[in-house]
Structures are given as C-alpha cells and as structure tokens.
Protein backbone atom coordinates (compact mmCIF):
# COMPACT_ATOMS: atom_id res chain seq x y z
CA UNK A 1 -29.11 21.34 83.75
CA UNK A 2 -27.71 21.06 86.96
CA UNK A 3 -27.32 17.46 87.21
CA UNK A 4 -24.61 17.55 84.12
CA UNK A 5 -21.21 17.38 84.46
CA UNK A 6 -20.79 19.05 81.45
CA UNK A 7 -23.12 19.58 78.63
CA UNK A 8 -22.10 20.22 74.81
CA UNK A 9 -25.20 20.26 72.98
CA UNK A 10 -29.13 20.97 73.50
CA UNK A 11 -31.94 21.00 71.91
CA UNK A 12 -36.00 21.73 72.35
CA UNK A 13 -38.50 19.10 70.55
CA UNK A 14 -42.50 18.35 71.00
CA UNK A 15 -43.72 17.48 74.11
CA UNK A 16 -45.32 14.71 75.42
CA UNK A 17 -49.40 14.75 75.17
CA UNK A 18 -49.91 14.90 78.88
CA UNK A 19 -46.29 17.10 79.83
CA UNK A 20 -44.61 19.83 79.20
CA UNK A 21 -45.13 21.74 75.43
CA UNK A 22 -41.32 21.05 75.03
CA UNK A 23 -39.11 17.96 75.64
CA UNK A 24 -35.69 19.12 76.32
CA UNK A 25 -32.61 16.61 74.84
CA UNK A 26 -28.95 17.07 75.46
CA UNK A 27 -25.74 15.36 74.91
CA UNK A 28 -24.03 15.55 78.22
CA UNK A 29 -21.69 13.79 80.34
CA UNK A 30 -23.98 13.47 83.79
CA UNK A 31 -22.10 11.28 86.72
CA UNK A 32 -19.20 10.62 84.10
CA UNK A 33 -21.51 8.74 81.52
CA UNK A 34 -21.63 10.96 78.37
CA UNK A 35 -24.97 10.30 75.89
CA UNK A 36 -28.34 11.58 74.59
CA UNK A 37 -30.29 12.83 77.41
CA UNK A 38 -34.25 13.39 77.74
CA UNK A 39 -36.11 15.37 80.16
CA UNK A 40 -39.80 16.09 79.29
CA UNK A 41 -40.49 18.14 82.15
CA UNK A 42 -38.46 20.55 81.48
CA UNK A 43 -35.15 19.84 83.22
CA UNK A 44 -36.75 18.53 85.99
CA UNK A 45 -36.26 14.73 85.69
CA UNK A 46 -33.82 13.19 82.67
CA UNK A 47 -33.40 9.82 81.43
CA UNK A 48 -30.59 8.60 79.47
CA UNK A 49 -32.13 7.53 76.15
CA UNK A 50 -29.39 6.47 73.56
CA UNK A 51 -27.76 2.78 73.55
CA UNK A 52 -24.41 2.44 75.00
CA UNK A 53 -23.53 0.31 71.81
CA UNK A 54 -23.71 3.23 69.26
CA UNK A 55 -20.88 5.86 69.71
CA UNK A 56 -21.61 9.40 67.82
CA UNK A 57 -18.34 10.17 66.60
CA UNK A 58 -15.95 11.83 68.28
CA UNK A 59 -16.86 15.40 67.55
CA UNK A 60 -20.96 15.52 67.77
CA UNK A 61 -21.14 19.27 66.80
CA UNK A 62 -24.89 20.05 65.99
CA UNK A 63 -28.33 18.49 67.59
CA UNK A 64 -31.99 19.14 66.41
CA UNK A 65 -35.42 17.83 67.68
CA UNK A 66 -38.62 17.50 65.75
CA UNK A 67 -41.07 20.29 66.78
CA UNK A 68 -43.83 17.96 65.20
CA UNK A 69 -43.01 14.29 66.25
CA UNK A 70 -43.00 13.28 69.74
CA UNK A 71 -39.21 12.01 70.75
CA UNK A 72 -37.32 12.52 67.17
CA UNK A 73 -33.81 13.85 67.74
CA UNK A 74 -31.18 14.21 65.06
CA UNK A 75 -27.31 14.73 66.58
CA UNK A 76 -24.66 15.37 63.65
CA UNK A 77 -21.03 14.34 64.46
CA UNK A 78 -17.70 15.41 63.13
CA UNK A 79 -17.80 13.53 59.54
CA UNK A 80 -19.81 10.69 60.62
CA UNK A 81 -23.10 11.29 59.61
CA UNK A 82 -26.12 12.13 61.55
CA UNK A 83 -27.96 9.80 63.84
CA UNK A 84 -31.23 9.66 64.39
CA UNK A 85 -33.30 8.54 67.37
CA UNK A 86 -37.25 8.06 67.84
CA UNK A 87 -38.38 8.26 71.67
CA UNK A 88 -41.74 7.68 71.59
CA UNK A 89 -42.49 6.49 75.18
C-alpha cells in the first residue's frame, strides 16, 4: 500500500475467478484523492472504484468485504449509515 498517501481503512473480499483468492479494498487518500480503492492482485495494481458524487460521511470508521460475492464492500461512516458497493467487473 505504497502508492497511498494515507490509508484509514482495509479490508480482504473474494477474488476474482481468474486472480488472486483475495481482492484487497481500502479507503485511502492516494495522490490527494481520498475514496474506495480496489486492487485484485493483491496490492499490486488499484483502481479507484467509488463515484465521486457519493461522500461517506465524514468519519467512515469500519469497512467489510464479502468473502462469498465477487466485489461487495460495505464501509460504515460516523452516523450515516453504511454504504454498499457491488464491483463485479
């Protein structure tokens, strides 16, 4: 997690059929722009995968990733709920 300017949450989900056996998901600020970040070979490579028009709160605190669905990940924020995101590319 190099690439990260500074990361506050991460979590380990499924992996893609043809990857790595986990996909790793973070919420990070990498090259200033702070978000939901995928890497499904295992740190190697990330992509940016939330949309810059939904903010999580100000205080995301907690972040989970289905173990049984491909690209499901859950981030809880600071009274705001939980959102939920399904990656399945």
């Amino acid at each position: 997690m190099s690439d990260f300017n500074k990361v506050k949450l991460a979590a380990l989900g499924k992996g893609t059929s043809t990857g790595a056996t986990y996909t790793v998901y973070a919420f990070a600020s990498r090259g200033g722009v702070w978000g939901i970040y995928q890497s499904t070979d295992l740190g190697a490579t990330w992509n940016l995968i939330d949309i810059g028009s939904v903010k999580i709160g100000n205080d995301p605190n907690c972040m989970g990733a289905s173990l049984q669905v491909f690209g499901d990940v859950f981030v809880g924020s600071g009274g705001s709920g939980v959102y939920y995101a399904s990656i399945n590319t």
